[in-house]
Protein backbone atom coordinates (compact mmCIF):
# COMPACT_ATOMS: atom_id res chain seq x y z
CA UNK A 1 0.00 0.00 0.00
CA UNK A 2 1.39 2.99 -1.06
CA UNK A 3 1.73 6.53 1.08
CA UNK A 4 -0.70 8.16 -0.96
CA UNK A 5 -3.47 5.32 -0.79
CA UNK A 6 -2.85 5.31 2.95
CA UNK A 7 -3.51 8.38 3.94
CA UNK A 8 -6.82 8.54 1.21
CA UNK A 9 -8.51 5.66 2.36
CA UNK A 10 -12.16 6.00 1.50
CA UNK A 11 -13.12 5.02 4.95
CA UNK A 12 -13.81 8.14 7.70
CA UNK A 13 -12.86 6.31 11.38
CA UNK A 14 -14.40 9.41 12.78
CA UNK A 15 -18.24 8.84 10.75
CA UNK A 16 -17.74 5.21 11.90
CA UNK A 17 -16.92 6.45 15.53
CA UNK A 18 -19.93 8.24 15.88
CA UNK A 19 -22.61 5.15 15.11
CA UNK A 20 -20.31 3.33 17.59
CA UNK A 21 -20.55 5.73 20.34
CA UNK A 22 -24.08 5.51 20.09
CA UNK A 23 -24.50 9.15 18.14
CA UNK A 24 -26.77 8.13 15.81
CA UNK A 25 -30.35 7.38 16.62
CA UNK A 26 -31.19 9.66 19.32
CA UNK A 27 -32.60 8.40 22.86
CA UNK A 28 -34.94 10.58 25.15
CA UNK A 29 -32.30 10.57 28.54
CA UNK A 30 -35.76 10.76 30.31
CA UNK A 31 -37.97 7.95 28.77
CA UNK A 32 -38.02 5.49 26.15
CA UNK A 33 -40.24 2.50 24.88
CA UNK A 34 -38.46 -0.33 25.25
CA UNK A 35 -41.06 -1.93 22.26
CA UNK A 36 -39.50 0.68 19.76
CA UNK A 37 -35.60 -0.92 20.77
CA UNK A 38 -34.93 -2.89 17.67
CA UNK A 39 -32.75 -5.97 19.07
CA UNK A 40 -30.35 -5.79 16.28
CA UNK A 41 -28.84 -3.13 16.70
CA UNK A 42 -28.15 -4.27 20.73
CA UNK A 43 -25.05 -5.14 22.09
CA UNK A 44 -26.17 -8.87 22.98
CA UNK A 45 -25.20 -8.04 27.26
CA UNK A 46 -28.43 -8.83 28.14
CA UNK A 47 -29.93 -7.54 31.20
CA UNK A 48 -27.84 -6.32 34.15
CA UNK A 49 -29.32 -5.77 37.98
CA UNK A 50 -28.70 -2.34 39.06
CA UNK A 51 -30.65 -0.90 41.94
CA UNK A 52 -34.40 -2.28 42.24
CA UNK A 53 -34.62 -2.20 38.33
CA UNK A 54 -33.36 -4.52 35.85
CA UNK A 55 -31.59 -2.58 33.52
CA UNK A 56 -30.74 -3.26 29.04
CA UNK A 57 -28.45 -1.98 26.96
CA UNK A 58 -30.77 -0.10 24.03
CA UNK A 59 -27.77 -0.70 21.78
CA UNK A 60 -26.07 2.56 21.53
CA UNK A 61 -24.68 2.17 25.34
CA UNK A 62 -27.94 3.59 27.47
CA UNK A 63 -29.30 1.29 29.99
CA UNK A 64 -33.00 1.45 30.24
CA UNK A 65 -35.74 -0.05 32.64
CA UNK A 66 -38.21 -2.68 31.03
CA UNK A 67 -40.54 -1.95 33.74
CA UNK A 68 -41.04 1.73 33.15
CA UNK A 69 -38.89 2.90 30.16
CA UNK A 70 -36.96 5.12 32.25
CA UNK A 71 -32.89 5.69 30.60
CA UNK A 72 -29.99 5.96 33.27
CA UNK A 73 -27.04 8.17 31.87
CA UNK A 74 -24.85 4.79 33.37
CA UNK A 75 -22.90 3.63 30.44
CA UNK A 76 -23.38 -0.38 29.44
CA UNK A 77 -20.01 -1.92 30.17
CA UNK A 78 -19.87 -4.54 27.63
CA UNK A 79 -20.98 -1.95 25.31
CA UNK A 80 -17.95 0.22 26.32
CA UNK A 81 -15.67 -2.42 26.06
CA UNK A 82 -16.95 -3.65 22.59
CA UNK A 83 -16.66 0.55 21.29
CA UNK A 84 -13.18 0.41 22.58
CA UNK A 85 -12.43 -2.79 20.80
CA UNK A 86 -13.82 -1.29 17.46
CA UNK A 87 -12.09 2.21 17.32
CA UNK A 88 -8.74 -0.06 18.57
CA UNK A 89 -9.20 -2.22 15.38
CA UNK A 90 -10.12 0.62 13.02
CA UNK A 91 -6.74 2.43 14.36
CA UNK A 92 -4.22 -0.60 13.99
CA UNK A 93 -6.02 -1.41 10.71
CA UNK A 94 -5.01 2.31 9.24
CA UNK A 95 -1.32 1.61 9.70
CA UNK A 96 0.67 -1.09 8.05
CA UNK A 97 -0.25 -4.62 9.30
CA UNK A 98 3.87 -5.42 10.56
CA UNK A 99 4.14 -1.91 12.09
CA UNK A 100 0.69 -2.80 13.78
CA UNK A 101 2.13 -6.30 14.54
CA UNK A 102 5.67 -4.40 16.90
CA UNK A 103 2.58 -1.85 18.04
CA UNK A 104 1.12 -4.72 20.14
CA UNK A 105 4.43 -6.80 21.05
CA UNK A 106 6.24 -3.22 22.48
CA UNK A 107 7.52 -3.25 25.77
CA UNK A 108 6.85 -0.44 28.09
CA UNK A 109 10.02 -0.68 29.61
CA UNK A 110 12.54 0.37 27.16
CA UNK A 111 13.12 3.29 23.94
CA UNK A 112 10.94 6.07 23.77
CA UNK A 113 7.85 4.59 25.27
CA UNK A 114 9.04 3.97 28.49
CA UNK A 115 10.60 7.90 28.89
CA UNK A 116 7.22 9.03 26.96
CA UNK A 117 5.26 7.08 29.68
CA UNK A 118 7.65 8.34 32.69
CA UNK A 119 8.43 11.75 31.69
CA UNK A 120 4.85 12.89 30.46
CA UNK A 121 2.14 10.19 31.96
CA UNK A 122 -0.80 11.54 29.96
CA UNK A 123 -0.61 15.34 31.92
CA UNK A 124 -1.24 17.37 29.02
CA UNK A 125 -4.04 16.21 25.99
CA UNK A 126 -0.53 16.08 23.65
CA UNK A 127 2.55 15.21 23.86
CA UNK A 128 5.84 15.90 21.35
CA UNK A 129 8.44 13.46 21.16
CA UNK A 130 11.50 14.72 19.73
CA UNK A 131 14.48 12.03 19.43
CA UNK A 132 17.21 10.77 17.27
CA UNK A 133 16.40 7.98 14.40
CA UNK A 134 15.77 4.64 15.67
CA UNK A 135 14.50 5.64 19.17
CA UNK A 136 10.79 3.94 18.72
CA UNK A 137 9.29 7.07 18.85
CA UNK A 138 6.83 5.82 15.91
CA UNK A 139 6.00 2.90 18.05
CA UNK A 140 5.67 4.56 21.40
CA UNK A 141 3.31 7.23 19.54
CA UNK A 142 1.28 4.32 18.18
CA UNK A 143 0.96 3.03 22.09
CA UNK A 144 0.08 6.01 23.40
CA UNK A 145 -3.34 6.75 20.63
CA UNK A 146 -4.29 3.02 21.67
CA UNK A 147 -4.20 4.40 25.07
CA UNK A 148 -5.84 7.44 24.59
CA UNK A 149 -8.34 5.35 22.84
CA UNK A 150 -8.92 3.43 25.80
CA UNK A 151 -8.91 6.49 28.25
CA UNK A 152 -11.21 9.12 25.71
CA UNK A 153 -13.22 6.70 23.86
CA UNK A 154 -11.95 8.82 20.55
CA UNK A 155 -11.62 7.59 17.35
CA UNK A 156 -7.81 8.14 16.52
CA UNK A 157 -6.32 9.16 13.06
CA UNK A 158 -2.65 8.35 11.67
CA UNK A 159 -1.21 11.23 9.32
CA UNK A 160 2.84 10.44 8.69
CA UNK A 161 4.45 13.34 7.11
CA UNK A 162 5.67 11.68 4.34
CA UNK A 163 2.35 10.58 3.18
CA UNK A 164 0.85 14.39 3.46
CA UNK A 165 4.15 15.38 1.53
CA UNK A 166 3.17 12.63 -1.26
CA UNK A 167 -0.60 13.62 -1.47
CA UNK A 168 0.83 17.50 -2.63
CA UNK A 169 3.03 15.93 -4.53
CA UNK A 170 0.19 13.77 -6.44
CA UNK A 171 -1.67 16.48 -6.28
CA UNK A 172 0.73 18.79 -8.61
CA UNK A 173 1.41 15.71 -10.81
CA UNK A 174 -2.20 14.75 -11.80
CA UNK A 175 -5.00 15.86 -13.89
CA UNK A 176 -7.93 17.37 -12.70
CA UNK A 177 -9.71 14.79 -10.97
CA UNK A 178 -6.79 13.78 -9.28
CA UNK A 179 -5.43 16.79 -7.80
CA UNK A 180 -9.59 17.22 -7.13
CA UNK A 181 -9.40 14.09 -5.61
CA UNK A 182 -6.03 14.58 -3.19
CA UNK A 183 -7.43 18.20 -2.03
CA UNK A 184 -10.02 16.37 -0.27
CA UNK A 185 -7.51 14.24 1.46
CA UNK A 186 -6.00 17.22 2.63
CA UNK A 187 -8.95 19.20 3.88
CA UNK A 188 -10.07 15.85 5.36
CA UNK A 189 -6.72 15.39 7.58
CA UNK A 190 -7.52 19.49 8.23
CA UNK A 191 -11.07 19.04 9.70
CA UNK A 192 -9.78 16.07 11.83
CA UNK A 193 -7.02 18.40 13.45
CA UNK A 194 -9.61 20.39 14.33
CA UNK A 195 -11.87 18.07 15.54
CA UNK A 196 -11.50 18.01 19.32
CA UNK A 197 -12.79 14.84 19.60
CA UNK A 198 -10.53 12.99 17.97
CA UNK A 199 -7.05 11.55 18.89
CA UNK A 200 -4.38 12.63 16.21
CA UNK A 201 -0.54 11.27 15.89
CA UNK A 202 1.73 13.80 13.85
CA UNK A 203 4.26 11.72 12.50
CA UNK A 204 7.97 12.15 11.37
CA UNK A 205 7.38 15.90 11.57
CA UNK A 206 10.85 17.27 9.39
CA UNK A 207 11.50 13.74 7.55
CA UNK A 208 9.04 15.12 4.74
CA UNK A 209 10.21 16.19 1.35
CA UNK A 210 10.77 19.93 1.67
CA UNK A 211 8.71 22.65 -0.30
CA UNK A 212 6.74 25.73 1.05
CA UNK A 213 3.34 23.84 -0.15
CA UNK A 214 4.18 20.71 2.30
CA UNK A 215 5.19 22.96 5.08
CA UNK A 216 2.63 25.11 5.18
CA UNK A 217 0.00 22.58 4.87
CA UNK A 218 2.00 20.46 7.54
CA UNK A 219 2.29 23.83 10.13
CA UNK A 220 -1.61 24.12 9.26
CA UNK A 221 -3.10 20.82 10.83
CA UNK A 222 -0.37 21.54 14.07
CA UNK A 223 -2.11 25.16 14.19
CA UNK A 224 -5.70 23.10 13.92
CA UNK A 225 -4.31 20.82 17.03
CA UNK A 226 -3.35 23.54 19.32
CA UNK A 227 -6.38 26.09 18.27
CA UNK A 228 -9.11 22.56 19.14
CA UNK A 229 -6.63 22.15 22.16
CA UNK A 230 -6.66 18.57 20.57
CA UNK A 231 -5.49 15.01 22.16
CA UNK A 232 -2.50 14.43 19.69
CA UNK A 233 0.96 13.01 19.55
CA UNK A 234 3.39 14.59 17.67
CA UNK A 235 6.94 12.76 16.57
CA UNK A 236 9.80 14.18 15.45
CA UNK A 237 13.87 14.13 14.80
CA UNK A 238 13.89 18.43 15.11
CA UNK A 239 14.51 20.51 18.84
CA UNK A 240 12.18 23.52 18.43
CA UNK A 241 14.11 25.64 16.76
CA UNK A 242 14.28 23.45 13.53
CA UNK A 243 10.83 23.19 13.79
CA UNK A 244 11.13 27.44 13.75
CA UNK A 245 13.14 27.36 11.03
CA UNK A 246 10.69 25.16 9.12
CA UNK A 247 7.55 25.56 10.11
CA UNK A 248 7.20 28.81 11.23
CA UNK A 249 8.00 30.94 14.82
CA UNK A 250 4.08 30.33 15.57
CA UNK A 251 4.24 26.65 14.99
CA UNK A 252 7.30 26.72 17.42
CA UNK A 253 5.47 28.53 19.90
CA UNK A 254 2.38 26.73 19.93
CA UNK A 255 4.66 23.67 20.80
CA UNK A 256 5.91 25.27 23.81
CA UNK A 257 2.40 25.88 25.60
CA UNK A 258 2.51 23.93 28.33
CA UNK A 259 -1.38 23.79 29.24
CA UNK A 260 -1.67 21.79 25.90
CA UNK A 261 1.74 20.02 25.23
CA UNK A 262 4.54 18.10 26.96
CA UNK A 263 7.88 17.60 25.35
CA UNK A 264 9.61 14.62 26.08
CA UNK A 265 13.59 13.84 25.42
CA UNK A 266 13.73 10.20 23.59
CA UNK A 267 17.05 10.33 23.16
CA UNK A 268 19.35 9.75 20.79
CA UNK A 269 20.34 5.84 20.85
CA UNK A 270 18.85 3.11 18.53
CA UNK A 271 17.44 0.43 19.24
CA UNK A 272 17.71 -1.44 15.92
């Protein structure tokens, strides 16, 4: 799979979120007919004692009374679990299947995900890790969305540098349709920067081919991050001040607020 195919896959994990995180068909949080609950689209937990009630999952996570149709804001927990599950899945199955494959055998207790983990413990909704090559900063970033995933309940998205540098580059190469077509990659990755319900990973920010086109669309969905105050994980080889140099003295700066974003020292030694 190429880069460019990648990053345009037709698929929207954040559309696909949403009808697993029960924000489709809307449920009255005061009353609701348990007749009208079509069993297919339930979770299959069956009922579940909780006070003098006994309490179903409707199927998009509500628990509601048989006796009297009344909907407790308490969350199903199989249906949790199972929304977890999916938005892990849809994650690992955006990135390429051996990276995905070292995602779930990484240790915690080495490289850049053990310092990541130590040094920044999920304080701030993003964290940068700057490193030399070979650190596992791709991997611990990789980790850490899974983990968000599991803490947020977000759908996460995977935009490499390299592939937003390749959609440009398509984009200047093709006809119409296809520089059309790789425009709407672009504003896609865009909206999902802003989206502040969404978990983003930044990564390999400086390995990208260099032009002004890539940089400024690359120092645009960082500026979409930090306006949505997103949950993000950026990775990169640059301190700040080659990210200055490249991306702009605002990009820098928006890197340094501390309310938003932790930077965390890989270090420099490879572990291949």
């Amino acid at each position: 799979m190429s880069e460019f195919q990648k990053i345009g896959d037709a698929v929207d994990t954040k559309d696909i979120g949403l009808a697993l995180i029960g924000q489709g068909p809307s449920v009255n949080p005061e009353h609701v007919n348990p007749d009208h609950v079509n069993p297919e689209h339930c979770c299959e937990c069956g009922k579940e004692p909780w006070g003098n009630k006994e309490w179903y999952c409707d199927g998009s996570g509500y628990l509601f009374s048989h006796q009297d149709g009344s909907v407790t804001s308490r969350r199903c927990p199989n249906w949790s679990d199972r929304n977890i599950e999916s938005l892990t899945d849809l994650y690992l199955a955006s990135i390429y299947p051996e990276e995905g494959a070292r995602v779930m055998a990484a240790s915690r207790e080495r490289g850049a995900l053990k310092i990541s983990l130590d040094q920044w413990g999920f304080s701030t909704p993003a964290v940068l890790l700057a490193g030399g090559v070979g650190v596992g900063k791709t991997i611990a970033g990789h980790v850490i969305a899974i983990d968000q995933i599991k803490r947020k309940r977000f759908a996460a998205h995977f935009i490499p540098t390299t592939a937003t540098a390749q959609v440009i580059k398509n984009s200047a190469l093709g006809n119409f349709d296809q520089k059309f077509i790789a425009r709407g990659f672009l504003l896609d990755d865009l909206r999902r920067c802003g989206d502040r319900e969404r978990i983003i990973f930044i990564d390999d920010l400086g390995r990208e081919r260099q032009s002004d086109a890539v940089a400024q669309e690359v120092a645009d969905q960082i500026r979409a991050l930090y306006a949505s105050r997103s949950t993000a994980i950026i990775s990169t080889n640059l301190n700040l001040q080659g990210i200055a140099d490249r991306y702009g003295d605002d990009v820098a700066d928006r890197l340094r607020e501390e309310d938003w974003i932790q930077a965390v020292n890989c270090g420099k030694g490879s572990l291949r």
